[in-house]
Each structure stands twice: as C-alpha cells, then as structure tokens.
Protein backbone atom coordinates (compact mmCIF):
# COMPACT_ATOMS: atom_id res chain seq x y z
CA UNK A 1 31.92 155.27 -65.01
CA UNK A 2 28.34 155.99 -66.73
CA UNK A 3 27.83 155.28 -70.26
CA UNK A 4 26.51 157.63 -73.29
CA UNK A 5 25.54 157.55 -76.31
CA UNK A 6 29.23 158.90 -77.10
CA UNK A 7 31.15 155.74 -75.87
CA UNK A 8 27.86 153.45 -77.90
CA UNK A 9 30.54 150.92 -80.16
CA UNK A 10 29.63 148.28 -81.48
CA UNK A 11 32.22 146.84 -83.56
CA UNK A 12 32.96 142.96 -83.69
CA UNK A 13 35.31 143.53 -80.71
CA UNK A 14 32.74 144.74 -78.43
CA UNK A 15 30.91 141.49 -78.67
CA UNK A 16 34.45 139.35 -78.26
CA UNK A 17 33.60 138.48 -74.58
CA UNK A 18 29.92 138.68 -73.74
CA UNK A 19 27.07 140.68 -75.35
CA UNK A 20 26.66 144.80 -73.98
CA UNK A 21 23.35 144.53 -72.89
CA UNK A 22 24.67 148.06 -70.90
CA UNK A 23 25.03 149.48 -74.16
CA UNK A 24 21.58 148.29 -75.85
CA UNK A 25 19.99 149.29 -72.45
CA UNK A 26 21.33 153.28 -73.23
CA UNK A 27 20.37 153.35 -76.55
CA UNK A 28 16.65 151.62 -75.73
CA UNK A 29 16.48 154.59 -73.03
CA UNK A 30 18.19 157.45 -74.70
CA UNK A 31 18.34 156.87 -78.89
CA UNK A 32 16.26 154.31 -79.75
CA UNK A 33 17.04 154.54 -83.63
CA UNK A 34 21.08 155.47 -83.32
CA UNK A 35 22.73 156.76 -86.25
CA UNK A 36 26.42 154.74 -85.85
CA UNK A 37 29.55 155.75 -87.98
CA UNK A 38 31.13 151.97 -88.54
CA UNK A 39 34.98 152.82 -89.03
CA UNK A 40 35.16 149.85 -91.38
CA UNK A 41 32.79 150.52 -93.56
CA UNK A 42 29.20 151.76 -94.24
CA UNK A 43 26.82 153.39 -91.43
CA UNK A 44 23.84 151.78 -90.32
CA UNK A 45 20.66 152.26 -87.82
CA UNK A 46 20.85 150.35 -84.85
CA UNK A 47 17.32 150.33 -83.85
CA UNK A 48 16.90 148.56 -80.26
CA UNK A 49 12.92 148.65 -79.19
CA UNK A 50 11.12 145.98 -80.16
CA UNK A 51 8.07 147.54 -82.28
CA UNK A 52 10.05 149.46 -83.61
CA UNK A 53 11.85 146.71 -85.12
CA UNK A 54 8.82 144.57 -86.25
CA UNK A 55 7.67 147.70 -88.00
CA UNK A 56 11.17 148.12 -89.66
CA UNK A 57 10.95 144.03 -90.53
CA UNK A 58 7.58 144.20 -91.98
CA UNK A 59 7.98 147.86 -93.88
CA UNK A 60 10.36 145.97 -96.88
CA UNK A 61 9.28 148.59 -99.34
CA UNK A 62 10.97 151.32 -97.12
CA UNK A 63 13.64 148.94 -95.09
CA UNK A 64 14.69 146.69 -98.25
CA UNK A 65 17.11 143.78 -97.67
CA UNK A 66 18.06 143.65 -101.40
CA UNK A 67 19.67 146.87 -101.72
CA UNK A 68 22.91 144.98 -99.80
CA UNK A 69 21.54 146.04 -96.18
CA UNK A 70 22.48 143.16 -94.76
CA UNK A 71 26.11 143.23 -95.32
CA UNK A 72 28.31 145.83 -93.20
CA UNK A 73 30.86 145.99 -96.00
CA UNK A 74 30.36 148.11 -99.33
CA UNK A 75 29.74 146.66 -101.77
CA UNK A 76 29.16 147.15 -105.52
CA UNK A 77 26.21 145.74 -106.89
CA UNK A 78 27.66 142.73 -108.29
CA UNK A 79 29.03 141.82 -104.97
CA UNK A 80 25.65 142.31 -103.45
CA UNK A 81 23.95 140.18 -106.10
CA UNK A 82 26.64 137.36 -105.81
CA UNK A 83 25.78 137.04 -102.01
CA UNK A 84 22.15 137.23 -102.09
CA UNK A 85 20.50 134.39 -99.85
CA UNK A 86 17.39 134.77 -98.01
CA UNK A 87 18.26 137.15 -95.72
CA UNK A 88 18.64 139.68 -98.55
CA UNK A 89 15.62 139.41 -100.69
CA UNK A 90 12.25 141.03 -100.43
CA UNK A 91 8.89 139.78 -100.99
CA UNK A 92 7.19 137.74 -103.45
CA UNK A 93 10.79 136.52 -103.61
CA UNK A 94 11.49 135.86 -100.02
CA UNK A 95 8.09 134.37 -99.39
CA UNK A 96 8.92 131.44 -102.45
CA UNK A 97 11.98 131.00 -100.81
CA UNK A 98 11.10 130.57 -97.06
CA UNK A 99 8.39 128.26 -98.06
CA UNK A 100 10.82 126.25 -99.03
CA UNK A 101 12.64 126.02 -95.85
CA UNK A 102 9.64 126.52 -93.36
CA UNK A 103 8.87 123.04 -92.57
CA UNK A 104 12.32 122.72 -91.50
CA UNK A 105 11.88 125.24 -88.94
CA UNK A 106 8.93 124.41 -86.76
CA UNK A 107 9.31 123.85 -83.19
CA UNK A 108 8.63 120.13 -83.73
CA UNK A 109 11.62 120.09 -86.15
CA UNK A 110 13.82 122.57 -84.03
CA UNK A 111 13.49 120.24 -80.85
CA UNK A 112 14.64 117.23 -83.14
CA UNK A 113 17.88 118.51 -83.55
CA UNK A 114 19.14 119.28 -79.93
C-alpha cells in the first residue's frame, strides 16, 4: 500500500515501535511544511527539510518558543509560564541561560558520560 499525505499521523502511537522515517520521507517529498490537525489538542507545522528548519530555529522573532510552542497541549498562559525551561524562551533570555549550561555540553564533556 503507498502512503499520502492523507494517512501522514503522527501521534505518540505512531512512534510506539520504531520511528516512520516512510512518513517523514512523504512529507520531505510532497509537503515539506504540513499543516497537521493533532486530535488531542492544538495543530502544529511539521516542517521536515533541513534548511528549512535552521531558518525556522534561527527566525525566533517569527517562530517564538515563548508563546507555549513547545508544548502540544493548550495551555493558558499561566500554564505556559509555569513550564518555561530553556526550550521555551527566546533570546537575550535563552542565550543567559544556555551559557550557563554550555560547558556541560561539549563533545569533550558528552564523551565523559558514556
């Protein structure tokens, strides 16, 4: 059976087993920025080429992680505040807090713990 674009899901299930490279091969081909209707909660873009997603990553004005983006759940803006690490800040904020953790990241460092 072929795949489309109509059979693309990509809810927790569909990553139980193995990861659907099948599925991120269609979309790279056919709909490289996918509009997907999550039936648990918000929509999102699944972009799947690669400059495309450095150009997302590095546009945070447009693509902002503090706006709760990086949860799939709604939620209100208290939730969103009370969760925010990291991941869900933008710059200067997210650049004060990686330099905090950056040293701990290095491939020196990484090796050190396997």
């Amino acid at each position: 059976m072929t795949q489309t674009l109509a059979d693309v899901y990509l809810d927790n299930d569909a990553f139980a087993e193995r990861i659907p490279h099948e599925t991120f091969t269609l979309m790279r081909h056919q709909a490289p920025v996918h509009w997907y209707d999550w039936e648990y909660g918000k929509w999102f873009w699944c972009i799947t080429r690669y400059d495309d997603v450095v150009a997302v990553l590095k546009d945070w004005r447009t693509f902002s992680s503090e706006t709760g983006a990086t949860a799939l759940e709604d939620l209100d803006p208290d939730q969103i505040e009370a969760r925010k690490s990291m991941l869900d800040t933008d710059p200067p904020k997210h650049s004060s807090l990686r330099a905090i953790v950056n040293k701990g990241f290095t491939p020196r460092a990484v090796a050190a713990y396997g």
